[in-house]
N, C-alpha and C. Protein backbone atom coordinates (compact mmCIF):
# COMPACT_ATOMS: atom_id res chain seq x y z
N UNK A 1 39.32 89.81 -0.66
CA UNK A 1 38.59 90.90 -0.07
C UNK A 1 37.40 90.40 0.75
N UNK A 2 37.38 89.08 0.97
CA UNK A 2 36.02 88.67 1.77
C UNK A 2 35.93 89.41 3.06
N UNK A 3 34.38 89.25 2.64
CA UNK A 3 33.51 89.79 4.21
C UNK A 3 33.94 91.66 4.25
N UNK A 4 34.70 92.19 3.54
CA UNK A 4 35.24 93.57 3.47
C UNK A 4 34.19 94.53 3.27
N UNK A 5 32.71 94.29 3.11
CA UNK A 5 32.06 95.24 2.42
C UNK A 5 31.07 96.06 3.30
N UNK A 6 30.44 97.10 3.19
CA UNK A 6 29.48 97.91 4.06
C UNK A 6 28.31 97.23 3.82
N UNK A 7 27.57 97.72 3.91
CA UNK A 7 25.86 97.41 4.05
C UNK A 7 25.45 98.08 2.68
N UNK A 8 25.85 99.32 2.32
CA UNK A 8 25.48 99.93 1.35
C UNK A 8 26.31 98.94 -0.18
N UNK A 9 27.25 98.54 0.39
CA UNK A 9 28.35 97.88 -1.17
C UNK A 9 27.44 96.22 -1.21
N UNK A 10 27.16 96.18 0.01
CA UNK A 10 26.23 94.77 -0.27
C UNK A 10 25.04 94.57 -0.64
N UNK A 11 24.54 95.67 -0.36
CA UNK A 11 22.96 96.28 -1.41
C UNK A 11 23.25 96.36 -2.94
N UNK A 12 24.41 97.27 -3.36
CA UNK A 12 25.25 97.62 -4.69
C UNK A 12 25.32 96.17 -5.72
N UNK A 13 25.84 94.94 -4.48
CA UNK A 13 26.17 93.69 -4.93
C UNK A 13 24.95 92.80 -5.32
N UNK A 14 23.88 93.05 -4.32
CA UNK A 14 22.59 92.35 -4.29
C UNK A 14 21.62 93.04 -5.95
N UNK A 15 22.03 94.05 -6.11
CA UNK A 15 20.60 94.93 -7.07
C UNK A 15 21.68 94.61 -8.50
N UNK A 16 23.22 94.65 -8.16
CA UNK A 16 23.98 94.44 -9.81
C UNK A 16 23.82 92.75 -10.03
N UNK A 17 23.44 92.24 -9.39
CA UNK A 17 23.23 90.97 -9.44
C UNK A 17 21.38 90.48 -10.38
N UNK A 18 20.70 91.76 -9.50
CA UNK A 18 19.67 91.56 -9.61
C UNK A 18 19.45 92.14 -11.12
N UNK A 19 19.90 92.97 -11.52
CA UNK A 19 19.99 93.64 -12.81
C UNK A 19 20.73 92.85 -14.04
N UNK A 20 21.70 91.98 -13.62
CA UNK A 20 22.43 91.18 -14.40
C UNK A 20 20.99 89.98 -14.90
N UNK A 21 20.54 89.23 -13.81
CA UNK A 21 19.61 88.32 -14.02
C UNK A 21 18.57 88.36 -15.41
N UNK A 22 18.21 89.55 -15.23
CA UNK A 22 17.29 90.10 -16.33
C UNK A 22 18.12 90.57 -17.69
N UNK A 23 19.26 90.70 -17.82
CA UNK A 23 20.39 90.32 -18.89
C UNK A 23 20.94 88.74 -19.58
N UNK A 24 20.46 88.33 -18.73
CA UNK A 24 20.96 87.12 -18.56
C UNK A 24 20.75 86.26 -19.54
N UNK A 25 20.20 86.48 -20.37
CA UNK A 25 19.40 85.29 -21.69
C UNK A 25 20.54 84.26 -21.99
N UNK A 26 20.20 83.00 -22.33
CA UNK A 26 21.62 82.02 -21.66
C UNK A 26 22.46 81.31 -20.80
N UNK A 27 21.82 82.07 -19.88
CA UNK A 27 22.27 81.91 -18.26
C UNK A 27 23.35 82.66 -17.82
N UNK A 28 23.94 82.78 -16.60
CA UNK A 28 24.57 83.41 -15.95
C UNK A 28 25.70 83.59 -16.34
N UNK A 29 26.38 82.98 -17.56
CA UNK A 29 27.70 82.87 -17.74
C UNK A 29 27.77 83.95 -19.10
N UNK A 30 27.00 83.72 -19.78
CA UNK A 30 26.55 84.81 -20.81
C UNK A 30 27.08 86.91 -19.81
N UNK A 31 26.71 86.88 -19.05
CA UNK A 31 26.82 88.18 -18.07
C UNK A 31 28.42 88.13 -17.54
N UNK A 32 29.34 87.19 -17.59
CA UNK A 32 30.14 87.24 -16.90
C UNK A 32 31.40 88.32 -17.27
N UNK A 33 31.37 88.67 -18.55
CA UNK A 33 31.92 90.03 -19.39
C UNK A 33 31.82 91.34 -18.16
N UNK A 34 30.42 91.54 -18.06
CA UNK A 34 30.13 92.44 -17.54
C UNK A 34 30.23 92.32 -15.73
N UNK A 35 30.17 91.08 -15.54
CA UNK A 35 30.55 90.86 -14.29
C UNK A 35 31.88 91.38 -13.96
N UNK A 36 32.69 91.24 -14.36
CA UNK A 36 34.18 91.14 -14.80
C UNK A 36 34.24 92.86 -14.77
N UNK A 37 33.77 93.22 -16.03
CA UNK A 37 34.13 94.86 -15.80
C UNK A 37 33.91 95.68 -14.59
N UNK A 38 32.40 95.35 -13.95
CA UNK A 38 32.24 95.82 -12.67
C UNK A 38 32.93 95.38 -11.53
N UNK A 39 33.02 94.41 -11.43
CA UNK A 39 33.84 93.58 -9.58
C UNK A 39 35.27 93.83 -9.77
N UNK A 40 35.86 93.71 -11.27
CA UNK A 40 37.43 93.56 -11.31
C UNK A 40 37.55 95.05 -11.37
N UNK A 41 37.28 95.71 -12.87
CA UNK A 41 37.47 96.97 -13.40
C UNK A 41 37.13 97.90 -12.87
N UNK A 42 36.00 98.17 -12.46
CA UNK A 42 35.14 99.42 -11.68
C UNK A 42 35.43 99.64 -10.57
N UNK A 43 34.88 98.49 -9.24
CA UNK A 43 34.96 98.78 -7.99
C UNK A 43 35.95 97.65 -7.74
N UNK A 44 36.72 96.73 -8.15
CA UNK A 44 38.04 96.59 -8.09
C UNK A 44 37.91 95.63 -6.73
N UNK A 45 36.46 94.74 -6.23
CA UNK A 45 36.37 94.16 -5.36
C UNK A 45 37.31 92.81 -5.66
N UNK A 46 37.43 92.68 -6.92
CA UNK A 46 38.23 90.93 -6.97
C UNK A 46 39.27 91.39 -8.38
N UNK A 47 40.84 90.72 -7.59
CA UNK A 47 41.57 90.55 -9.38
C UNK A 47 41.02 90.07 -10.06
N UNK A 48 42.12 90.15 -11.19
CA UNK A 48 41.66 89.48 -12.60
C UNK A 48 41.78 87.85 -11.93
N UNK A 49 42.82 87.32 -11.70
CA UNK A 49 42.96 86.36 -10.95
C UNK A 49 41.88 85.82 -9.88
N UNK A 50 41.41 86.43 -9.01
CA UNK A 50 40.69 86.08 -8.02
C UNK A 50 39.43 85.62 -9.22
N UNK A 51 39.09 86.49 -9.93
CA UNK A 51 37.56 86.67 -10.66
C UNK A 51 37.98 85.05 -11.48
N UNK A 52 38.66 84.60 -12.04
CA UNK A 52 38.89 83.93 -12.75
C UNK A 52 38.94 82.63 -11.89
N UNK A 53 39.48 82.54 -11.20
CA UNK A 53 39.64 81.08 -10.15
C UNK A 53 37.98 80.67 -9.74
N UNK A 54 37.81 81.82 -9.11
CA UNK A 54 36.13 81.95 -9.25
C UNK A 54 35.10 80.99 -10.07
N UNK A 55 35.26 81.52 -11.06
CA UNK A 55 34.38 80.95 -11.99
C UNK A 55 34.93 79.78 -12.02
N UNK A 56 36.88 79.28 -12.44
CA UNK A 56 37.03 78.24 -12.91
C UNK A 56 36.67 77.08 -11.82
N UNK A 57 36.71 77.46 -10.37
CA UNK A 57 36.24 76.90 -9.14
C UNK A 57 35.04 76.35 -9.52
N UNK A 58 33.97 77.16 -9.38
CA UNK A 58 32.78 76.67 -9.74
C UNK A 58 32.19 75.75 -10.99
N UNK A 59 32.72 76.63 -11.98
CA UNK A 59 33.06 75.18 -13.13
C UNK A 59 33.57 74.05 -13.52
N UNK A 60 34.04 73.72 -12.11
CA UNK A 60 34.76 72.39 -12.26
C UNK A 60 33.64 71.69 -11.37
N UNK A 61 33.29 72.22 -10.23
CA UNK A 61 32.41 71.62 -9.63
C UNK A 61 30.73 70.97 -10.42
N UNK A 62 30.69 69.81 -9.83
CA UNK A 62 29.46 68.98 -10.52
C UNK A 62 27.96 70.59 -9.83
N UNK A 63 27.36 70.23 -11.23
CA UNK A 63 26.11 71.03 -10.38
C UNK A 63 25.56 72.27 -11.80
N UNK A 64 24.59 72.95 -11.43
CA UNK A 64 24.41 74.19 -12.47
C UNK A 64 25.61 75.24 -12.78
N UNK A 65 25.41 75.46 -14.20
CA UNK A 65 26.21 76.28 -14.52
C UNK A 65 26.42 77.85 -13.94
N UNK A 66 25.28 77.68 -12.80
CA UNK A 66 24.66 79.26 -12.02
C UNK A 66 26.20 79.13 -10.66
N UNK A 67 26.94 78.13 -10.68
CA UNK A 67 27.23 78.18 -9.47
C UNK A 67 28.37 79.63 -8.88
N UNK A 68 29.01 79.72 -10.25
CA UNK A 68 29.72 80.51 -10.26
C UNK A 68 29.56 82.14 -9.44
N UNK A 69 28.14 82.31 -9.54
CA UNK A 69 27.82 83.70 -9.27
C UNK A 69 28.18 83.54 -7.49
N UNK A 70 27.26 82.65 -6.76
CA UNK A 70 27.87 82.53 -5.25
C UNK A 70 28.93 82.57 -5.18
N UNK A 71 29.88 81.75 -5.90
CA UNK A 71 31.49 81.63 -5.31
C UNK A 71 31.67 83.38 -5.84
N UNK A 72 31.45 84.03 -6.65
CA UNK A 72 31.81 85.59 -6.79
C UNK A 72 30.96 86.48 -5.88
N UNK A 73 30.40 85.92 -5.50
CA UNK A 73 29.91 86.77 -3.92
C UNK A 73 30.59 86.45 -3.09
N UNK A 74 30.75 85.29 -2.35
CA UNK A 74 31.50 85.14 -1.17
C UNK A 74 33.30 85.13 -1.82
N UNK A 75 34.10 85.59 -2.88
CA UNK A 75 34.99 86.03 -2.75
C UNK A 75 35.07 87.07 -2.23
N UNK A 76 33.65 88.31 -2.70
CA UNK A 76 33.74 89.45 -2.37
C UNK A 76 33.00 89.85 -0.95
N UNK A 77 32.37 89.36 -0.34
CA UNK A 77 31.76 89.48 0.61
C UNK A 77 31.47 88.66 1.60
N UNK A 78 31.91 87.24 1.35
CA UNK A 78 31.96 85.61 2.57
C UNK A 78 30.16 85.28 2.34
N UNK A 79 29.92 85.04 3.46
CA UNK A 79 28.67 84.31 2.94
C UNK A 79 27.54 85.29 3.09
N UNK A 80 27.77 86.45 3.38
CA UNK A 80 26.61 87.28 3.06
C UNK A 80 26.62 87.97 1.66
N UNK A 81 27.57 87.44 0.81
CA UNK A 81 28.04 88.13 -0.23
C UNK A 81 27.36 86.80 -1.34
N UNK A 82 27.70 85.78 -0.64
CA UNK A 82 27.12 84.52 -1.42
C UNK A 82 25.67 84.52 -1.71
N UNK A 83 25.10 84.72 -0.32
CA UNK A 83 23.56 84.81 -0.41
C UNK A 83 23.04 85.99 -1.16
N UNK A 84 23.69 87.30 -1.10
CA UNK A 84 23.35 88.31 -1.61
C UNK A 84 22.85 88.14 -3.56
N UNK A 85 24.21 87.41 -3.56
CA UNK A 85 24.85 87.22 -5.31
C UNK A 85 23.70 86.13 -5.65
N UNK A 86 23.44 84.85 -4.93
CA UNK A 86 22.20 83.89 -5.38
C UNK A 86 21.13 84.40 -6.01
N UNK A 87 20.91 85.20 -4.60
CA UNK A 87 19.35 85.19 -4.40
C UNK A 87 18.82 86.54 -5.22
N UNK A 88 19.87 87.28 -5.85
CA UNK A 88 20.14 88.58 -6.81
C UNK A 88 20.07 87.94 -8.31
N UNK A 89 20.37 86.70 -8.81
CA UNK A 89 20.66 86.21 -9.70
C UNK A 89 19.92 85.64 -10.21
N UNK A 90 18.92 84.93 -9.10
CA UNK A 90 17.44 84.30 -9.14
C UNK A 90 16.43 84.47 -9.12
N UNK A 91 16.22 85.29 -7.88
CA UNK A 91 14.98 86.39 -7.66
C UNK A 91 14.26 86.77 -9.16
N UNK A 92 14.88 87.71 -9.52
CA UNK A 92 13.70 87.88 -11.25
C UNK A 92 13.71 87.01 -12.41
N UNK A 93 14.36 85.85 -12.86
CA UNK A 93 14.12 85.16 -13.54
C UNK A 93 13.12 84.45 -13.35
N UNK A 94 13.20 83.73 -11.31
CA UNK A 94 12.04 83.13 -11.25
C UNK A 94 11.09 83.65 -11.00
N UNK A 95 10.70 84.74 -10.24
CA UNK A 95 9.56 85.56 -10.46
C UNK A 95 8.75 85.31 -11.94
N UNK A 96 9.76 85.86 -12.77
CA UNK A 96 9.05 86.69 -13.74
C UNK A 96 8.27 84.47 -14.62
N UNK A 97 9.39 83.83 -14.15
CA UNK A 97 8.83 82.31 -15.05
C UNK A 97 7.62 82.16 -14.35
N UNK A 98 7.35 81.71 -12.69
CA UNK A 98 6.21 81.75 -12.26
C UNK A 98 4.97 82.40 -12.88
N UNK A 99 5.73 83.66 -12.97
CA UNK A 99 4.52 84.55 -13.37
C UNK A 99 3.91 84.49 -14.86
N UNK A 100 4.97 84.11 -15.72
CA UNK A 100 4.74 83.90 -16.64
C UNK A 100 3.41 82.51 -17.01
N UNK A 101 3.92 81.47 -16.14
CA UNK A 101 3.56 79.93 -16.04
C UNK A 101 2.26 80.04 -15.36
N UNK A 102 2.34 81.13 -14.47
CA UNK A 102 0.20 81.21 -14.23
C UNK A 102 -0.31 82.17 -15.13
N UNK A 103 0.38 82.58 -16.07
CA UNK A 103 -0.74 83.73 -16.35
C UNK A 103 -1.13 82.97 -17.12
N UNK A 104 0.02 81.95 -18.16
CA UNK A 104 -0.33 81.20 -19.49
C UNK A 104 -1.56 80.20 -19.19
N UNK A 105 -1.07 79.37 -17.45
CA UNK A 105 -1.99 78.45 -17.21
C UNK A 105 -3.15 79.16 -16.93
N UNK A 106 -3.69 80.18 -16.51
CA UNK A 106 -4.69 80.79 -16.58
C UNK A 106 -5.61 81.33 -17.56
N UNK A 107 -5.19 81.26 -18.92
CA UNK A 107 -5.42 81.25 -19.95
C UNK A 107 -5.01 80.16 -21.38
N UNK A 108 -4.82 79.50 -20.87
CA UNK A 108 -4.48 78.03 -21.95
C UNK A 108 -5.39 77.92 -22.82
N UNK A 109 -6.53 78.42 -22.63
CA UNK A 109 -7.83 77.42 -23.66
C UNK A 109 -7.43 79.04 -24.16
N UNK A 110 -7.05 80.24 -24.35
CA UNK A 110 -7.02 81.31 -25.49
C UNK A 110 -6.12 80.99 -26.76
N UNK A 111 -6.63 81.64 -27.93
CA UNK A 111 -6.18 80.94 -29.54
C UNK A 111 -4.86 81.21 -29.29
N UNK A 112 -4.27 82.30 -28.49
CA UNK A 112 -2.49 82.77 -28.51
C UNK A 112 -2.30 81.98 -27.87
N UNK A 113 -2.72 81.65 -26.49
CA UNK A 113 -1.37 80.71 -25.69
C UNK A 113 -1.70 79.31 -26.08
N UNK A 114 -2.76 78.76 -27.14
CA UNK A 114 -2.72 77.38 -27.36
C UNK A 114 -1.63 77.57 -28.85
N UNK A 115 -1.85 78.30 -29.09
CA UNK A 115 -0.81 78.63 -30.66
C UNK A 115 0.22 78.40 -30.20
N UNK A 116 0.92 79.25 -29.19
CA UNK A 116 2.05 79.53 -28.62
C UNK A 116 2.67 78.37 -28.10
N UNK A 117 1.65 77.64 -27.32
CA UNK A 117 2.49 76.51 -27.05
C UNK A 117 2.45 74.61 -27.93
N UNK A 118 1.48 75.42 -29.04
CA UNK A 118 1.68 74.42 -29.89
C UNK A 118 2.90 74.66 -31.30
N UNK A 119 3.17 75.63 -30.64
CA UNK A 119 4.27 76.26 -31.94
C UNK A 119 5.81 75.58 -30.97
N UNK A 120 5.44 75.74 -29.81
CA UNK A 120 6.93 75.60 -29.16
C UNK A 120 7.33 74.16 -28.63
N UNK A 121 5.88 72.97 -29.05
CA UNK A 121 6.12 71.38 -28.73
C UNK A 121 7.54 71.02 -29.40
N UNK A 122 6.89 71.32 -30.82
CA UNK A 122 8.60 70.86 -31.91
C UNK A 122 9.77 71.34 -30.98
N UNK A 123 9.53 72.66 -31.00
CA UNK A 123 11.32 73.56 -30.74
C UNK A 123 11.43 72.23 -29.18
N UNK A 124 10.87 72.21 -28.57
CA UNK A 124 11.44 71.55 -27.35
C UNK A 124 11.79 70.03 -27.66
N UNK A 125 11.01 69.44 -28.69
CA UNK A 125 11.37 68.11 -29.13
C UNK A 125 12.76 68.43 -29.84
N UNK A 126 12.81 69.14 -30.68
CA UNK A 126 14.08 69.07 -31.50
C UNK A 126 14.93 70.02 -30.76
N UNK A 127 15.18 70.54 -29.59
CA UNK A 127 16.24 70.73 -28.61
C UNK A 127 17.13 69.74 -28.13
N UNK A 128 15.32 68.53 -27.54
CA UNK A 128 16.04 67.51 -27.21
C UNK A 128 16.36 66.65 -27.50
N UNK A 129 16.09 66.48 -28.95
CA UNK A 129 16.90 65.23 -29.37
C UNK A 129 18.09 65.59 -29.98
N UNK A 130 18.09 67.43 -30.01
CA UNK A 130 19.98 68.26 -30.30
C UNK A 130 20.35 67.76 -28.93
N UNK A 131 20.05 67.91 -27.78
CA UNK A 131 20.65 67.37 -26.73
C UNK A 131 21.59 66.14 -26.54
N UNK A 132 20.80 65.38 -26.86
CA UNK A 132 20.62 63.80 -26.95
C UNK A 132 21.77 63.50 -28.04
N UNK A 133 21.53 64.01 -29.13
CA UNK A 133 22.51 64.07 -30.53
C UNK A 133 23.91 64.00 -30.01
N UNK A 134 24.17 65.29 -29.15
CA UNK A 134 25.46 65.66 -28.76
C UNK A 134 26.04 65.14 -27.93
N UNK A 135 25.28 64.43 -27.00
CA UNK A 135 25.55 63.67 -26.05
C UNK A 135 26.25 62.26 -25.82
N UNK A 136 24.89 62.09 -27.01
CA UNK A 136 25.46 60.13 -27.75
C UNK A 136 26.64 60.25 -28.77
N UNK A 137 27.38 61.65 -29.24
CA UNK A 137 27.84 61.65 -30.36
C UNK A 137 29.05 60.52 -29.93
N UNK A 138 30.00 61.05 -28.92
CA UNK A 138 31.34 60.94 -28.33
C UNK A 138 31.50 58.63 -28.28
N UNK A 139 30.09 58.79 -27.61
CA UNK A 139 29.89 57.01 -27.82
C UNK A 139 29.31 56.37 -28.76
N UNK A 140 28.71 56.91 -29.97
CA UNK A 140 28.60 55.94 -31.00
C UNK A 140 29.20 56.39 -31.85
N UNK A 141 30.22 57.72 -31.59
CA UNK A 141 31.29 58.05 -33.09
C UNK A 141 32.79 56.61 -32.46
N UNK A 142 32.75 56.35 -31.18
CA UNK A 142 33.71 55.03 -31.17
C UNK A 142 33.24 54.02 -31.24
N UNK A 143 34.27 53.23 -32.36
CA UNK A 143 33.88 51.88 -32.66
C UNK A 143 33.65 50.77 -31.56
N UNK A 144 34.37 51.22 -30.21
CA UNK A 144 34.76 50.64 -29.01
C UNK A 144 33.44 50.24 -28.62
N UNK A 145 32.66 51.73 -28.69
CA UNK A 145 31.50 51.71 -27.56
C UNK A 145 29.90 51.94 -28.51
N UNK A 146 30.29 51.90 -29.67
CA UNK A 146 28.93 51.94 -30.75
C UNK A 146 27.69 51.67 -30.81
N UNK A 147 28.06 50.11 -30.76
CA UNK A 147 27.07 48.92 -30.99
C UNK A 147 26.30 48.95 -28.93
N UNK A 148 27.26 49.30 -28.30
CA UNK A 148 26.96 49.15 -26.50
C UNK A 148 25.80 50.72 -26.38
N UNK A 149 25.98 51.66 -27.20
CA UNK A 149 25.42 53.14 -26.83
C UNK A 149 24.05 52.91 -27.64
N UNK A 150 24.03 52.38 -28.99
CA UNK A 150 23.65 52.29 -30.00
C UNK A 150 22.25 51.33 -29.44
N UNK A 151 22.60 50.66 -28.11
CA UNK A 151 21.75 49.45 -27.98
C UNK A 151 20.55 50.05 -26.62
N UNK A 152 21.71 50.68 -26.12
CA UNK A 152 21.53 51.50 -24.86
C UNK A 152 20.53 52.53 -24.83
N UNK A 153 20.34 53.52 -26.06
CA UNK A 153 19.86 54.75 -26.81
C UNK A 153 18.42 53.47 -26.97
N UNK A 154 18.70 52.68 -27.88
CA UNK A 154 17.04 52.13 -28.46
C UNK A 154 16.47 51.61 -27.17
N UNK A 155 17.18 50.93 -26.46
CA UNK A 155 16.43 50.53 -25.11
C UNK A 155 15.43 51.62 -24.33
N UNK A 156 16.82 52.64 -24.69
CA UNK A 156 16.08 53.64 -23.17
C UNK A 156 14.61 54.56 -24.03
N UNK A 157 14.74 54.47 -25.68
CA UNK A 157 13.54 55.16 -26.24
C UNK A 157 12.57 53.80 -26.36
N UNK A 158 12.77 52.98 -26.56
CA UNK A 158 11.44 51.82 -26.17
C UNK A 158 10.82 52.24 -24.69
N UNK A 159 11.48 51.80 -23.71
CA UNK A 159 11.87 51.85 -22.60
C UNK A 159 10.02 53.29 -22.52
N UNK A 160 10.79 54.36 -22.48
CA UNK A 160 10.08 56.11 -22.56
C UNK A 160 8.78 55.54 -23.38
N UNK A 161 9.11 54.97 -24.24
CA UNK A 161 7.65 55.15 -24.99
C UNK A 161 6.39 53.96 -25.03
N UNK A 162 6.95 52.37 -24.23
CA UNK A 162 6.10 51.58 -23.41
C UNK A 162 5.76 51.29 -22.65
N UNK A 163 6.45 52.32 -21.43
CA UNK A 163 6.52 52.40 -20.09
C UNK A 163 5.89 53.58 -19.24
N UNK A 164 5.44 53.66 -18.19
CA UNK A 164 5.59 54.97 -17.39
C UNK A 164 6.98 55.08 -16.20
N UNK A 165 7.73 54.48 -16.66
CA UNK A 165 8.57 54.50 -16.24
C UNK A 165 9.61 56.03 -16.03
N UNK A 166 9.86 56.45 -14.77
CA UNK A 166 10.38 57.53 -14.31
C UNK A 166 11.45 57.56 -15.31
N UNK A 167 12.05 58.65 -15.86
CA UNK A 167 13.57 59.27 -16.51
C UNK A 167 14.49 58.73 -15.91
N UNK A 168 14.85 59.19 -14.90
CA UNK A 168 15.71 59.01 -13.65
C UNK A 168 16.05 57.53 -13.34
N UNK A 169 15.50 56.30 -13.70
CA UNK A 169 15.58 55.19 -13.40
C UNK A 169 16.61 54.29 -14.64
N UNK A 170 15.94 55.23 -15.51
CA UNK A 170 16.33 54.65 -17.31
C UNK A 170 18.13 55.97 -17.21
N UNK A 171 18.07 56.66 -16.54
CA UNK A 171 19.43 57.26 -16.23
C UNK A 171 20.38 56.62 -15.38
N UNK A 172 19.92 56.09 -14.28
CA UNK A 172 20.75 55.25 -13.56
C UNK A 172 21.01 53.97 -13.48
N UNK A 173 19.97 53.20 -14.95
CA UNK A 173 20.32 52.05 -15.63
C UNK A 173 21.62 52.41 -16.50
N UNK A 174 21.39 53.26 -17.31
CA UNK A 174 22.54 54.14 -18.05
C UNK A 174 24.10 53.83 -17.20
N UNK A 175 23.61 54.98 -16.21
CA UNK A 175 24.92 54.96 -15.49
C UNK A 175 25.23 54.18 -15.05
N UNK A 176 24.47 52.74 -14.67
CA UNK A 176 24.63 51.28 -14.28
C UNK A 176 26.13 50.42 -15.62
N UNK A 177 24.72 50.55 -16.88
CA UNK A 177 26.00 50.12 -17.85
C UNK A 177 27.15 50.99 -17.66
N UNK A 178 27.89 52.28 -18.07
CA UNK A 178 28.64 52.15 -17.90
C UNK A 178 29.73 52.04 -16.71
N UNK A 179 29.17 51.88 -15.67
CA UNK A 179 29.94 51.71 -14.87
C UNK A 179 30.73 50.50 -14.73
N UNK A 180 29.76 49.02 -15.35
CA UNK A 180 29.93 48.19 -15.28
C UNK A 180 30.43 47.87 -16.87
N UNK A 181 30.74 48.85 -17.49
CA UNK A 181 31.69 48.74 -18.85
C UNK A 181 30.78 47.87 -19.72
N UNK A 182 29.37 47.85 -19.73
CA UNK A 182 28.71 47.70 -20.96
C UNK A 182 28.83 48.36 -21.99
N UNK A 183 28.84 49.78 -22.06
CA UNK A 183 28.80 50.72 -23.02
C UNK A 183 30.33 51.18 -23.35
């Protein structure tokens, strides 16, 4: 159905987009139920098929898990349908984080937002070392690659914690070993 839509169905597309965003807890894929009922079920802009290639399109592709929502705009509308669906998807999350991120920084030295964000150091440490956990599981649960991940992991936390050394550098050392079948 690309590029098929009025001005008024591309407003429709831009504000259900924009309304989804603020549903969204999880990210964009969390909404895709309801995506689904409206584009396939309701107004019947994309099959079950089309809706589905969609997403699986985008999910194969390297990149954020957000990508999906453009490729379901420009099925339904080409690239004004793409931009519509983005910038509908984004628009109030980041608003509302900005807004969130000056009001807090504007008030940091108050007893709530120093509480608040001394309550939420842990949760983000122990996210990321659930991150990290899940990540390293696949290479030090094989015997193959154990002792190579195992060596790799202590390097790169020495590495973080005697260094000012950028993330990104200690990642593409990473991706160095295995490319070169260290790990």
């Amino acid at each position: 159905m690309s590029g098929a839509l009025s001005a008024a169905d591309l407003a429709d597309l831009f504000l259900r987009f924009l309304a989804l965003s603020l549903l969204s807890i999880g990210g964009a894929m969390s909404t895709a139920p309801e995506m689904h009922r409206y584009f396939v079920g309701e107004r019947g802009w994309l099959s079950d098929a089309e809706f589905t290639a969609s997403v699986a399109l985008a999910q194969a592709a390297p990149g954020p898990n957000v990508l999906f929502v453009p490729v379901l705009g420009y099925q339904i509308a080409g690239l004004f349908g793409a931009l519509a669906a983005l910038v509908g998807i984004l628009l109030p999350s980041t608003l509302l984080s900005l807004g969130v991120s000056r009001w807090g920084q504007a008030r940091r030295a108050t007893p709530g937002v120093m509480a608040f964000t001394s309550g939420f150091a842990p949760v983000t440490v122990g996210l990321l070392l659930a991150t990290g956990w899940v990540l390293a599981l696949p290479f030090v649960g094989d015997p193959a690659q154990r002792y190579g991940a195992l060596a790799l992991i202590g390097l790169t936390v020495l590495a973080m914690l005697r260094t000012r050394l950028a993330p990104i550098w200690l990642i593409l050392a990473g991706g160095l070993a295995g490319a070169f079948g260290l790990v």
